[in-house]
C-alpha atoms as a PDB file:
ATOM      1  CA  UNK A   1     -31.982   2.267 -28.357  1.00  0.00           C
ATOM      2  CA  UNK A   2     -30.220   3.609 -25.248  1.00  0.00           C
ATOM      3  CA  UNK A   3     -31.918   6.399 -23.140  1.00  0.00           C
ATOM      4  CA  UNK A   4     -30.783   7.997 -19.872  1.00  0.00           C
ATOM      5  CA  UNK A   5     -31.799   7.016 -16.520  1.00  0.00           C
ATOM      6  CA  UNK A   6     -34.855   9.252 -15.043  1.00  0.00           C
ATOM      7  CA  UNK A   7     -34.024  10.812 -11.359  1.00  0.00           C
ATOM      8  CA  UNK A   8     -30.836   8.566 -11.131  1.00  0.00           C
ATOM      9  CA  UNK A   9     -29.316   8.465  -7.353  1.00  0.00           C
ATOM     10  CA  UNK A  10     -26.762   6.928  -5.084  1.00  0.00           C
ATOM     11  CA  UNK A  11     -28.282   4.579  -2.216  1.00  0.00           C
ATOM     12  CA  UNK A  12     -26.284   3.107   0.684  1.00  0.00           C
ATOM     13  CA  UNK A  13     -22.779   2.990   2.153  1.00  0.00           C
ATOM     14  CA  UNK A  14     -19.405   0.895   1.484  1.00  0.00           C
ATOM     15  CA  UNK A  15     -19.187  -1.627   3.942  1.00  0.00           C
ATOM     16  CA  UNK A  16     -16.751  -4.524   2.464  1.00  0.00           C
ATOM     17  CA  UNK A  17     -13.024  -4.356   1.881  1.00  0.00           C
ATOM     18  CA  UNK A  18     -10.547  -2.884  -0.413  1.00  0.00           C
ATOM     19  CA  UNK A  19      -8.021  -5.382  -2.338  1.00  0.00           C
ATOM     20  CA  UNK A  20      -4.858  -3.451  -2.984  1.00  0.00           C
ATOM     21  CA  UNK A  21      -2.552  -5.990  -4.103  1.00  0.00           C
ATOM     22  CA  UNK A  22       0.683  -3.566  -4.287  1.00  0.00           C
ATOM     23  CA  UNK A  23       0.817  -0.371  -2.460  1.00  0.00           C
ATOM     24  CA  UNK A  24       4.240   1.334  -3.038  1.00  0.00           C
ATOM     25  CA  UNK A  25       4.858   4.439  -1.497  1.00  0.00           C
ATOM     26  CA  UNK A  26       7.256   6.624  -3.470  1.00  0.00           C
ATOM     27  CA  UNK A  27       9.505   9.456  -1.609  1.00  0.00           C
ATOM     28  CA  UNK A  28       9.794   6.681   1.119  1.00  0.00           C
ATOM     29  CA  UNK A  29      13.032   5.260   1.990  1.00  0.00           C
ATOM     30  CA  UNK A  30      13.328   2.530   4.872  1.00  0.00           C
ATOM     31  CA  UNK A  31      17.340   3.179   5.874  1.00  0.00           C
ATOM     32  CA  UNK A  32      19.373   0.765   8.390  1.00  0.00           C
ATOM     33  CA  UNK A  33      22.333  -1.436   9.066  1.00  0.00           C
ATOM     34  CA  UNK A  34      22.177  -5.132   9.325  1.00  0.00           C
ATOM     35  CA  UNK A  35      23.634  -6.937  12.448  1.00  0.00           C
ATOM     36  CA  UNK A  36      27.559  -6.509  10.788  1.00  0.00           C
ATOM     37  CA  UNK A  37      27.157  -2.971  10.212  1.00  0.00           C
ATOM     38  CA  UNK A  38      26.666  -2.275   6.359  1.00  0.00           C
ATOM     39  CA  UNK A  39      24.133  -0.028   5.340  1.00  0.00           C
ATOM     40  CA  UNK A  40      20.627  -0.902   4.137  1.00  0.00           C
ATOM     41  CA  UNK A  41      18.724   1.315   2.223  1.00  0.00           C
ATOM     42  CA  UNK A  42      14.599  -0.272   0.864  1.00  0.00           C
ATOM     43  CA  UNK A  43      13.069   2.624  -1.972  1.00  0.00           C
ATOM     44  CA  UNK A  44       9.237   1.842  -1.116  1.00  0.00           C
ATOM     45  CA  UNK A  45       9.084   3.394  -4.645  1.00  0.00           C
ATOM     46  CA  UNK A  46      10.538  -0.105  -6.499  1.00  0.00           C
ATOM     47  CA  UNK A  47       9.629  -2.504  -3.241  1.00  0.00           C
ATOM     48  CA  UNK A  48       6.054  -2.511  -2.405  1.00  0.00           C
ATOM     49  CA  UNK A  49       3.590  -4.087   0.830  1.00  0.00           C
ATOM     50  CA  UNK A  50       1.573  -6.736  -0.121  1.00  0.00           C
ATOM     51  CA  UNK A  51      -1.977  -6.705   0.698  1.00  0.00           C
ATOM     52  CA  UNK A  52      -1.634  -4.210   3.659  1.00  0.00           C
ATOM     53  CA  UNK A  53      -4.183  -3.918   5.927  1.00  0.00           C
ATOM     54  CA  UNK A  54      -5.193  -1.026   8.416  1.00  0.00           C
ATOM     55  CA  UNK A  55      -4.286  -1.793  12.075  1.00  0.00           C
ATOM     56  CA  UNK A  56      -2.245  -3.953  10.868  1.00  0.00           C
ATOM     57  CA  UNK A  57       1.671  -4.449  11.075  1.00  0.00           C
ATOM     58  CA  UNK A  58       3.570  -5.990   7.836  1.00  0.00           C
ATOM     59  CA  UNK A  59       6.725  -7.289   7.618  1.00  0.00           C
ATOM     60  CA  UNK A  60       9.097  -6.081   4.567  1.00  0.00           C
ATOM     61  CA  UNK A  61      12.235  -8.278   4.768  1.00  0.00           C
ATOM     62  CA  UNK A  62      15.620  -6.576   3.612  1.00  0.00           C
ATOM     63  CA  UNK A  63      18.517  -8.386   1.813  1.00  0.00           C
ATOM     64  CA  UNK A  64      22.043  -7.470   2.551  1.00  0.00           C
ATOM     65  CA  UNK A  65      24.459  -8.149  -0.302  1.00  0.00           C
ATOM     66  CA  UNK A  66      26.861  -7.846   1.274  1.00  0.00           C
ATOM     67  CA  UNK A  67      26.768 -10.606   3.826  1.00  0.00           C
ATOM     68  CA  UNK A  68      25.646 -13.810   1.668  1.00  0.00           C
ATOM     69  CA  UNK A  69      22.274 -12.257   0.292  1.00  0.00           C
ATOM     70  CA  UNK A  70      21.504 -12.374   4.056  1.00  0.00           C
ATOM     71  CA  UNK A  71      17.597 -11.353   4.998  1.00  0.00           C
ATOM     72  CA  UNK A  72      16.548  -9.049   7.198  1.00  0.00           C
ATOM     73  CA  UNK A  73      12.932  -8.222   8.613  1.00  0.00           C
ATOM     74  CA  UNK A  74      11.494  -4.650   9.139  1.00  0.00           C
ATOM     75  CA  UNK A  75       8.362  -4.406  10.933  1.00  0.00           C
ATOM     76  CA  UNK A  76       5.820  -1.536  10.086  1.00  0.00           C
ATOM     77  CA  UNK A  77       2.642  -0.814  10.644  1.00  0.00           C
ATOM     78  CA  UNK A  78       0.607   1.689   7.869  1.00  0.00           C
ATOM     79  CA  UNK A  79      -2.584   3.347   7.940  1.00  0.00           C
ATOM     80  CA  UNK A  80      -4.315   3.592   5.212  1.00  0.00           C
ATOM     81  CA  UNK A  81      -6.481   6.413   5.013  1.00  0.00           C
ATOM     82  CA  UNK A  82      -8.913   6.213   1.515  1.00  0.00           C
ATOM     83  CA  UNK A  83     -11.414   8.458   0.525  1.00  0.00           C
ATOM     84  CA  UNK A  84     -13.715   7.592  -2.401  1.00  0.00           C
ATOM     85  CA  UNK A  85     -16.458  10.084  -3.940  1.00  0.00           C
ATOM     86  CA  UNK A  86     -19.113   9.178  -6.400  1.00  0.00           C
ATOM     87  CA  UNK A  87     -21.400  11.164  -7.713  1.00  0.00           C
ATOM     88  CA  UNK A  88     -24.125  11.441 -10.431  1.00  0.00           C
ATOM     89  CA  UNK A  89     -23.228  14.194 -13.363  1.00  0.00           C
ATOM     90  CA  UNK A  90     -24.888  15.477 -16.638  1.00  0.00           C
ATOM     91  CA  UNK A  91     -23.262  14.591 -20.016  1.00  0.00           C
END
């Protein structure tokens, strides 16, 4: 038989890390021209960072198909800012 929890409450603080394995940001376009001059356009909606971390730069690397599938590396650096609530409620 299941009962509730008497005087149930939340004790301590987060203090480990959070795995995001894919973070796409949609609305975000990364727009540039490779070294011969043709346009590059990266939709962060379809083309995500992997594992980013705060403080941290990433590297998202850019093909040109126009010149031989050539790659291209952007540097960026995001800040993630996360904010998590918990709390206790009646059924």
């Amino acid at each position: 038989m299941k009962t509730d929890l008497v005087n149930p409450e939340i004790i301590g603080s987060f203090c480990g890390e959070i795995e995001m394995k894919r973070f796409y940001l949609p609305g975000i376009e990364i727009k540039g021209r490779c070294p011969s001059g043709h346009e590059i356009i990266l939709d962060l909606s379809d083309h995500y960072l992997a594992y980013p971390q705060p403080e941290k730069p990433d590297t998202i690397e850019c093909i040109c198909y126009q010149c031989s599938d050539e790659c291209h590396s952007v540097y960026l650096k995001v800040d993630v800012i996360l904010s998590v609530t918990i709390a206790l409620v009646k059924k």
